[in-house]
N, C-alpha and C. Protein backbone atom coordinates (compact mmCIF):
# COMPACT_ATOMS: atom_id res chain seq x y z
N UNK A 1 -20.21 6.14 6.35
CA UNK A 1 -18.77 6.30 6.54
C UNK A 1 -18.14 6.55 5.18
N UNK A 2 -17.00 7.60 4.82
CA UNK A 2 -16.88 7.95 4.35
C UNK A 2 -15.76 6.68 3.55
N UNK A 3 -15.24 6.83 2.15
CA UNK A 3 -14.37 5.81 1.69
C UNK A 3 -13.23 5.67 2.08
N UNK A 4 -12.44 7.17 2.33
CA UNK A 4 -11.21 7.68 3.12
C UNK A 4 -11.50 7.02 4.03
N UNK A 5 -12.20 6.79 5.42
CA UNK A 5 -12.55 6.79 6.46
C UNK A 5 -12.64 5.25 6.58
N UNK A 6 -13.20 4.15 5.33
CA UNK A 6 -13.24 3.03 5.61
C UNK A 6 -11.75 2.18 5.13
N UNK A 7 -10.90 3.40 4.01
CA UNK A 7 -9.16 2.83 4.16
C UNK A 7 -8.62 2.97 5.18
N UNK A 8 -8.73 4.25 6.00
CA UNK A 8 -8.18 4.52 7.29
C UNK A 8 -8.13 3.06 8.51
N UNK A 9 -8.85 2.26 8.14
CA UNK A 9 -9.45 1.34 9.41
C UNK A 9 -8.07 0.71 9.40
N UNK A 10 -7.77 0.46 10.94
CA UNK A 10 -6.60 -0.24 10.71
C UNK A 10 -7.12 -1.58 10.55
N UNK A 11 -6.17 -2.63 10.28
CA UNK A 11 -6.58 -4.12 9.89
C UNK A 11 -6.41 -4.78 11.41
N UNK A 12 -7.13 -5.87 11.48
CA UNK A 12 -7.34 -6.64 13.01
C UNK A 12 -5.98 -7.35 12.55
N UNK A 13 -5.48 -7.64 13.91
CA UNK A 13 -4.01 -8.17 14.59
C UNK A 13 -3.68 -9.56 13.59
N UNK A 14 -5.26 -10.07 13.21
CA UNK A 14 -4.88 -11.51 12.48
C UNK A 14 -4.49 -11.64 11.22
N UNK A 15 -4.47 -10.34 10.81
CA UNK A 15 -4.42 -10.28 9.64
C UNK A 15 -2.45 -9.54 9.18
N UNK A 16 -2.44 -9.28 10.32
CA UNK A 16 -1.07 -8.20 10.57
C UNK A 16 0.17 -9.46 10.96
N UNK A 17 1.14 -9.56 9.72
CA UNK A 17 2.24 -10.44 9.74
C UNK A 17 3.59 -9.43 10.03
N UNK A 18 4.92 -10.34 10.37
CA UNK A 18 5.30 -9.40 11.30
C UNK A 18 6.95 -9.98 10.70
N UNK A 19 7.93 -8.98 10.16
CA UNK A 19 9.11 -9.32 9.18
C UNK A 19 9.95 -9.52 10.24
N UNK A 20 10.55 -11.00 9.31
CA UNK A 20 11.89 -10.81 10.93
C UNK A 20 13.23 -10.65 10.15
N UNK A 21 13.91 -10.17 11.08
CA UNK A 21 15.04 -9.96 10.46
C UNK A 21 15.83 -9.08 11.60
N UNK A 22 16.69 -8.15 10.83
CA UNK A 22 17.62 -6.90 10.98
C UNK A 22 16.34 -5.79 11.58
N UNK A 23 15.87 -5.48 9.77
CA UNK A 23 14.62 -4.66 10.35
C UNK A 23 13.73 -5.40 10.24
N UNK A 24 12.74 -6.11 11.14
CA UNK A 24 11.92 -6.20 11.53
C UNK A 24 10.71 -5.17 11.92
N UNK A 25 9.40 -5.27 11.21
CA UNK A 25 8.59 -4.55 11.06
C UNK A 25 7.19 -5.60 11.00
N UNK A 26 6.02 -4.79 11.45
CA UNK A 26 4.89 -5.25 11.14
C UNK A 26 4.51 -5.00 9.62
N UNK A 27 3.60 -5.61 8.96
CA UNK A 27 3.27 -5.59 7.24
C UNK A 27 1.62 -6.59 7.22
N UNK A 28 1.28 -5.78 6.24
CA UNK A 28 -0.15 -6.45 5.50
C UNK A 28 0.03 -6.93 4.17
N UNK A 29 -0.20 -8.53 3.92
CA UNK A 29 0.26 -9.22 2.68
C UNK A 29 -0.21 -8.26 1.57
N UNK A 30 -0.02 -8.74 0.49
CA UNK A 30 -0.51 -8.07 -0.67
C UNK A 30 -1.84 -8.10 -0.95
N UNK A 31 -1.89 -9.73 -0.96
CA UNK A 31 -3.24 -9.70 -1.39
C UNK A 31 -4.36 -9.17 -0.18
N UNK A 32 -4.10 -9.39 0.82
CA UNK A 32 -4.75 -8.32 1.74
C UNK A 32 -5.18 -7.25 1.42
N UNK A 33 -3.94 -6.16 1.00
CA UNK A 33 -4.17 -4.79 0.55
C UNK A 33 -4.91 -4.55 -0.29
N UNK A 34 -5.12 -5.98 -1.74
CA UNK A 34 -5.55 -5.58 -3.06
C UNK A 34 -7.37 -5.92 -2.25
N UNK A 35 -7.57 -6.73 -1.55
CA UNK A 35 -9.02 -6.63 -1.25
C UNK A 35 -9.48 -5.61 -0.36
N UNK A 36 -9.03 -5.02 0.38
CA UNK A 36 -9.08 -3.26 1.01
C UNK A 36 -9.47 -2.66 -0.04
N UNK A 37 -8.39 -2.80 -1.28
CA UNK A 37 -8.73 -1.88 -2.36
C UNK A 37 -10.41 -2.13 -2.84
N UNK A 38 -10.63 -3.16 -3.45
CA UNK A 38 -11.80 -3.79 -4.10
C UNK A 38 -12.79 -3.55 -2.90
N UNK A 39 -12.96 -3.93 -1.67
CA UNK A 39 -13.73 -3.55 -1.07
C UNK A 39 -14.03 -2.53 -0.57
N UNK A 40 -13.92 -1.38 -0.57
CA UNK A 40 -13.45 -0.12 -0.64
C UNK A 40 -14.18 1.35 -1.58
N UNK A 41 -12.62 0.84 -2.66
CA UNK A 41 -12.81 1.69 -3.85
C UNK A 41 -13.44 1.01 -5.28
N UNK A 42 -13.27 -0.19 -4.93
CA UNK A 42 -13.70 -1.11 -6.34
C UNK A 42 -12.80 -1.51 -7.36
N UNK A 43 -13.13 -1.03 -8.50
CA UNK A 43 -12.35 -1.49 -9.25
C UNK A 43 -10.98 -0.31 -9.56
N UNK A 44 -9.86 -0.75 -9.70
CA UNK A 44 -9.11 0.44 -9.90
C UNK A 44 -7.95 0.05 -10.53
N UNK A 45 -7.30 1.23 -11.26
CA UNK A 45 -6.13 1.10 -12.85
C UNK A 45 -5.04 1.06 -11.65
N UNK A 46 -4.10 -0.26 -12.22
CA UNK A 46 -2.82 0.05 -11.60
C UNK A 46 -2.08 -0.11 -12.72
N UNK A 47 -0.98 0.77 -12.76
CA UNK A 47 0.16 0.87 -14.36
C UNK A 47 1.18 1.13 -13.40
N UNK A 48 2.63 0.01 -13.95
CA UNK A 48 3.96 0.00 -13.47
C UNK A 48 4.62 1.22 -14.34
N UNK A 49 5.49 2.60 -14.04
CA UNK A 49 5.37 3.01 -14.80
C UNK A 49 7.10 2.58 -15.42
N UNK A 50 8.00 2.37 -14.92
CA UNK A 50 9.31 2.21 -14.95
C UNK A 50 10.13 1.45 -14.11
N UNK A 51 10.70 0.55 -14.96
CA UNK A 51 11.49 -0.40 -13.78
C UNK A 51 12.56 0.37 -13.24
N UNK A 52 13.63 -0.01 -11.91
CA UNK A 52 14.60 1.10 -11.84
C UNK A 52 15.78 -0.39 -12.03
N UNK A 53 16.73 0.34 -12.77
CA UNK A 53 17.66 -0.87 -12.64
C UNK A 53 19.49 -0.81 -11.45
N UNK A 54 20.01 -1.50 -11.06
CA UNK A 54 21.43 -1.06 -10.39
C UNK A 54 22.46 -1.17 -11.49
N UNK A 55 23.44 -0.86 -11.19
CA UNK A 55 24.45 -1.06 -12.36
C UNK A 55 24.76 -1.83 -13.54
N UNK A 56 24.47 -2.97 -12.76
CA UNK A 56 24.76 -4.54 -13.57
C UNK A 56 23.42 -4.48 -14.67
N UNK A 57 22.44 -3.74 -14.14
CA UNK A 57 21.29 -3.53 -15.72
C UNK A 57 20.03 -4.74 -14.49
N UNK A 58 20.34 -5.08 -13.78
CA UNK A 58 19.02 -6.20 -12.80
C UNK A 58 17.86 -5.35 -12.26
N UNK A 59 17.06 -5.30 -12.47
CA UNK A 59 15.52 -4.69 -11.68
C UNK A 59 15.93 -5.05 -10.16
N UNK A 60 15.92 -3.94 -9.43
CA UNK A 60 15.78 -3.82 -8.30
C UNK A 60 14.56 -3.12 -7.35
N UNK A 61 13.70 -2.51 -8.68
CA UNK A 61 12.56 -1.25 -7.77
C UNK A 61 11.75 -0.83 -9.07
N UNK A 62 10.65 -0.41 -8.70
CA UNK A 62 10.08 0.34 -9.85
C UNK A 62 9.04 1.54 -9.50
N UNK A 63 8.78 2.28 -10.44
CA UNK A 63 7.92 3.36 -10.18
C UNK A 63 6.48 2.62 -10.49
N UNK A 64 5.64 3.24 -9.85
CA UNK A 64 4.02 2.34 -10.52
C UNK A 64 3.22 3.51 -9.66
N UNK A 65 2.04 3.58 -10.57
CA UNK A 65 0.93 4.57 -9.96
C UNK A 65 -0.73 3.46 -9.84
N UNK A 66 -1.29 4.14 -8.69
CA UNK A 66 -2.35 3.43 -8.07
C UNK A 66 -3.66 4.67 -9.36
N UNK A 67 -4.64 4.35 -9.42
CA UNK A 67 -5.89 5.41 -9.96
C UNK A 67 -7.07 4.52 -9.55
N UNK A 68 -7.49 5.83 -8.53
CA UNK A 68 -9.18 5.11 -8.47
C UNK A 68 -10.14 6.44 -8.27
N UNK A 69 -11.25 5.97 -7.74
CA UNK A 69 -11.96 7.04 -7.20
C UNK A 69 -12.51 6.85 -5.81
N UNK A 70 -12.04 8.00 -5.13
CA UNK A 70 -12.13 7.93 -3.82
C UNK A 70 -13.43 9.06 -2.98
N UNK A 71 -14.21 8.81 -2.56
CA UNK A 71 -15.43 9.97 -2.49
C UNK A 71 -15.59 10.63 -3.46
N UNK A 72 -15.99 10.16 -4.88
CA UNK A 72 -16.01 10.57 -5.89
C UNK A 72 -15.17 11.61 -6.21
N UNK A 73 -13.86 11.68 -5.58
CA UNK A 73 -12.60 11.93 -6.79
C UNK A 73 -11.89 11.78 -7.10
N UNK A 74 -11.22 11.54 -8.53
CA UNK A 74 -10.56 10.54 -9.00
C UNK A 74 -9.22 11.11 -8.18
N UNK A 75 -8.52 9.72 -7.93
CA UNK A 75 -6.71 9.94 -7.35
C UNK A 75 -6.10 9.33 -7.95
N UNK A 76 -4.92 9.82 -7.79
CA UNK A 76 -3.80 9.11 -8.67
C UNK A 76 -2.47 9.24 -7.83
N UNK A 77 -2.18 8.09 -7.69
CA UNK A 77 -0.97 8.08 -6.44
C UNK A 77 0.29 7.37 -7.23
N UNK A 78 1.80 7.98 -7.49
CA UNK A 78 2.86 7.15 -7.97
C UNK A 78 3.38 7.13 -6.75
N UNK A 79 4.32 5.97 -6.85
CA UNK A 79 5.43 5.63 -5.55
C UNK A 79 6.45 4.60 -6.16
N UNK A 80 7.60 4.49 -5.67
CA UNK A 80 8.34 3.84 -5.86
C UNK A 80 8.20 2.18 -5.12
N UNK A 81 8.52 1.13 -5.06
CA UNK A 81 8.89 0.04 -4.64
C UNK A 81 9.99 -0.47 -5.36
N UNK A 82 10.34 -1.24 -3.94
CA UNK A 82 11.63 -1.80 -4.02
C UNK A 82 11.87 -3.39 -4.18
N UNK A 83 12.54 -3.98 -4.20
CA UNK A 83 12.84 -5.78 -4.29
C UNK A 83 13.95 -6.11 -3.24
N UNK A 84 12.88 -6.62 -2.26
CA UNK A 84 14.19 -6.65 -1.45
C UNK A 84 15.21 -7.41 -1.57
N UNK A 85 15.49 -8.53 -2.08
CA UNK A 85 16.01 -9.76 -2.20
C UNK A 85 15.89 -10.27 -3.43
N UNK A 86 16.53 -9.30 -4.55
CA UNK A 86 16.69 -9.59 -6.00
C UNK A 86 17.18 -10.64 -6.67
N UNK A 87 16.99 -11.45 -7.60
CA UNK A 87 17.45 -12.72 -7.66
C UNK A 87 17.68 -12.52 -9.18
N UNK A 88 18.03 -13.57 -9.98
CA UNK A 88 18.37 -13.36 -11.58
C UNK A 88 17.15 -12.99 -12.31
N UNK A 89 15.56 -13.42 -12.01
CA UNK A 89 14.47 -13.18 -12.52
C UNK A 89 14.02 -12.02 -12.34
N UNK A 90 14.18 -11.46 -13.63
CA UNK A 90 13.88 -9.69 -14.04
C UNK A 90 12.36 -9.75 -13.05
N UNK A 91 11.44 -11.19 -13.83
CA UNK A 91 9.91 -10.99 -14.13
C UNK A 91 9.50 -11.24 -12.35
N UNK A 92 10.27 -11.80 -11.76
CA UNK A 92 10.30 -11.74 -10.27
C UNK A 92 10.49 -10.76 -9.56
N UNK A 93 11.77 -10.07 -9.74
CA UNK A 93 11.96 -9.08 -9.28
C UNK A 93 10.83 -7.51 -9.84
N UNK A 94 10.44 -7.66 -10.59
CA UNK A 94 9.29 -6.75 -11.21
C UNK A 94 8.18 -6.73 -10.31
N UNK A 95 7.90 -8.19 -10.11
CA UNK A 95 6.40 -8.14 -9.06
C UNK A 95 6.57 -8.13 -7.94
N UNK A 96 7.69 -8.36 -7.34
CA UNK A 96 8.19 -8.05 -5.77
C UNK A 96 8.07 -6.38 -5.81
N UNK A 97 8.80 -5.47 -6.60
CA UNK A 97 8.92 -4.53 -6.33
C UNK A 97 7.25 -3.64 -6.52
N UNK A 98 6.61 -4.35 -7.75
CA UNK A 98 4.99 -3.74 -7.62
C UNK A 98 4.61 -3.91 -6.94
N UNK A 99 4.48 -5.08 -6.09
CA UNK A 99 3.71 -5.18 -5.12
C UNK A 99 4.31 -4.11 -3.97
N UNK A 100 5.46 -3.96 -3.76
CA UNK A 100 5.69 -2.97 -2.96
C UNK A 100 5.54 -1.51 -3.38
N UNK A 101 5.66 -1.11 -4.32
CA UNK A 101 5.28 0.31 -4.58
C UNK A 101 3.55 -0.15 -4.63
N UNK A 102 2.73 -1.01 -4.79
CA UNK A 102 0.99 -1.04 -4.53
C UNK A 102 0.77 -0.50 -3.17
N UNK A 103 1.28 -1.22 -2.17
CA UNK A 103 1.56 -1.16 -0.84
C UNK A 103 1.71 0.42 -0.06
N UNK A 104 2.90 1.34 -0.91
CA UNK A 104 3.02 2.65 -0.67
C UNK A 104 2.13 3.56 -1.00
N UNK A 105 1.78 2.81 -2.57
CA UNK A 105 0.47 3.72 -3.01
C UNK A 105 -0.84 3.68 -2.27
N UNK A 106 -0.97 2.62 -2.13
CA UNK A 106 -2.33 2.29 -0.63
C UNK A 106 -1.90 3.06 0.34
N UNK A 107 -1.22 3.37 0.70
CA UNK A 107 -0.67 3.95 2.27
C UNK A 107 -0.88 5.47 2.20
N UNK A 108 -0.91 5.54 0.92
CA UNK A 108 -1.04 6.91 0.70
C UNK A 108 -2.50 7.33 1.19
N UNK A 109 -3.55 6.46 1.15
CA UNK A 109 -4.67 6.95 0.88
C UNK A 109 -4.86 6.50 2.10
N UNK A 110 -4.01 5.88 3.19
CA UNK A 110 -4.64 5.92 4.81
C UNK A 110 -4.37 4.43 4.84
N UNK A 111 -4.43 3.29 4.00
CA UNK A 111 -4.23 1.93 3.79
C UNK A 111 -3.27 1.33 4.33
N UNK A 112 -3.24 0.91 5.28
CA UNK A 112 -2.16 0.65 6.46
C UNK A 112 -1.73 1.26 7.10
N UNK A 113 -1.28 2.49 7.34
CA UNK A 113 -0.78 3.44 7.28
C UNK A 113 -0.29 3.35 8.77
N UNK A 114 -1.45 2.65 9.42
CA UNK A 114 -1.34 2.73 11.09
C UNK A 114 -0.13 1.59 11.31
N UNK A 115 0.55 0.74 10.42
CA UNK A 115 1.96 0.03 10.41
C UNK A 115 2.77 0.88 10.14
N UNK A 116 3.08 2.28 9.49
CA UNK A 116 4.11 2.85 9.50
C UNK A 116 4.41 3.63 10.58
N UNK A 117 3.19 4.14 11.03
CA UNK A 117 3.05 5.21 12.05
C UNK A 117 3.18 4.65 13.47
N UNK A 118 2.41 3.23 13.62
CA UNK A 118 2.68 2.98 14.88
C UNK A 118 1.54 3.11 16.19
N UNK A 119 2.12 3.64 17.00
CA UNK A 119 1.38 4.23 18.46
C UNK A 119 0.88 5.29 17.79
N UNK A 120 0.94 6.28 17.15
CA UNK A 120 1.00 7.70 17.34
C UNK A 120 -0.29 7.71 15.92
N UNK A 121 -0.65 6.62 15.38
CA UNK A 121 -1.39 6.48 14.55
C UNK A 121 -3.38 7.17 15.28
N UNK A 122 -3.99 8.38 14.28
CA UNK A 122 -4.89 8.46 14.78
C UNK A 122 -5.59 9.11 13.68
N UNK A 123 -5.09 8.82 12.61
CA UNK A 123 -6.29 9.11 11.36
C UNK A 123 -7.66 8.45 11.42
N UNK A 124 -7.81 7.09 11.26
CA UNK A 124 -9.23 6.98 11.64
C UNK A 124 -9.86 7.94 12.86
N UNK A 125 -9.85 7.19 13.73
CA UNK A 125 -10.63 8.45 14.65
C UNK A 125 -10.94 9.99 14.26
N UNK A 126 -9.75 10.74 13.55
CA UNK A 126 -10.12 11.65 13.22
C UNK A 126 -11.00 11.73 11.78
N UNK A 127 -10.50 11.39 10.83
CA UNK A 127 -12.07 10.99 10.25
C UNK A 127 -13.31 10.77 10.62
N UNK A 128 -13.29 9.80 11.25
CA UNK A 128 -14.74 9.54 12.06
C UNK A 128 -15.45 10.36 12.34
N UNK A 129 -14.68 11.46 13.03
CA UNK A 129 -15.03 12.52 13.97
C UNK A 129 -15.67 13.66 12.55
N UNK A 130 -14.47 13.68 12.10
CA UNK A 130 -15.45 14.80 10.69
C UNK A 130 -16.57 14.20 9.85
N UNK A 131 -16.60 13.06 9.77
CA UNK A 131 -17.47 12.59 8.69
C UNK A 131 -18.60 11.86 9.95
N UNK A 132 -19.02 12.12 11.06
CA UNK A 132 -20.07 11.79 12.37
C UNK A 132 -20.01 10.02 12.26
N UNK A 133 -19.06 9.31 11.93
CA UNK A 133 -18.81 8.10 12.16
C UNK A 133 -18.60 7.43 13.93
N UNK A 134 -19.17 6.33 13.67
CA UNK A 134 -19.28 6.07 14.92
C UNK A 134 -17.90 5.60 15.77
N UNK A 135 -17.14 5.04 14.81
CA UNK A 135 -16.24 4.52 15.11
C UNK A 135 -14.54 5.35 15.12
């Protein structure tokens, strides 16, 4: 099975936590995602590249890029994340928002992906199908 093909997998239900609120959404913790990664792709460079700030000068979001190698070729994914619930701590609000731009950058490569998409989610399978996976 191909590496694409083993991010694609969606994650079992127990692992899938579920935001309540306004918007309410399904989500995969962080550290979840970072062992997808490691088990996966292995070891891989993550660099924050820019905090974004709002008026007042407070970190609210940042740019950060994912780099690994994926079926032996190297990727490099930037994305933004956000903080949802910014508080006076720059160094807080910094890792709320990495961890959410990690999250986008994983998604990029098929890594949850089936939480954004939903029902209509059918990348694995189609992988499978090109790369003669069973699953």
């Amino acid at each position: 099975m191909s590496e694409l093909s083993q991010l694609a997998r969606p994650f079992p239900e127990s692992l899938i936590k579920q935001k309540p609120g306004k918007f309410a959404a399904s989500y995969v913790d962080h550290g979840t995602i970072v062992q997808r990664l490691l088990e996966v792709v292995g070891p891989f460079d993550w660099h924050i590249d820019a905090p974004i700030l709002n008026a007042e000068g407070n970190i609210v979001g940042c740019t950060a890029t994912l780099h690994c190698t994926i079926d032996g070729r190297a990727v490099h994914i930037t994305e933004v994340g956000d903080c949802e619930r910014p508080t006076d701590n720059p160094a807080s609000n910094l890792e709320s928002a990495s961890s959410d731009a990690l999250k986008r950058c994983a998604m990029r490569f098929g890594l949850g992906l089936h939480l954004w998409v939903g029902e209509s989610y059918y990348l694995d399978r189609s992988l499978s199908k090109e790369t003669g996976g069973d699953g």
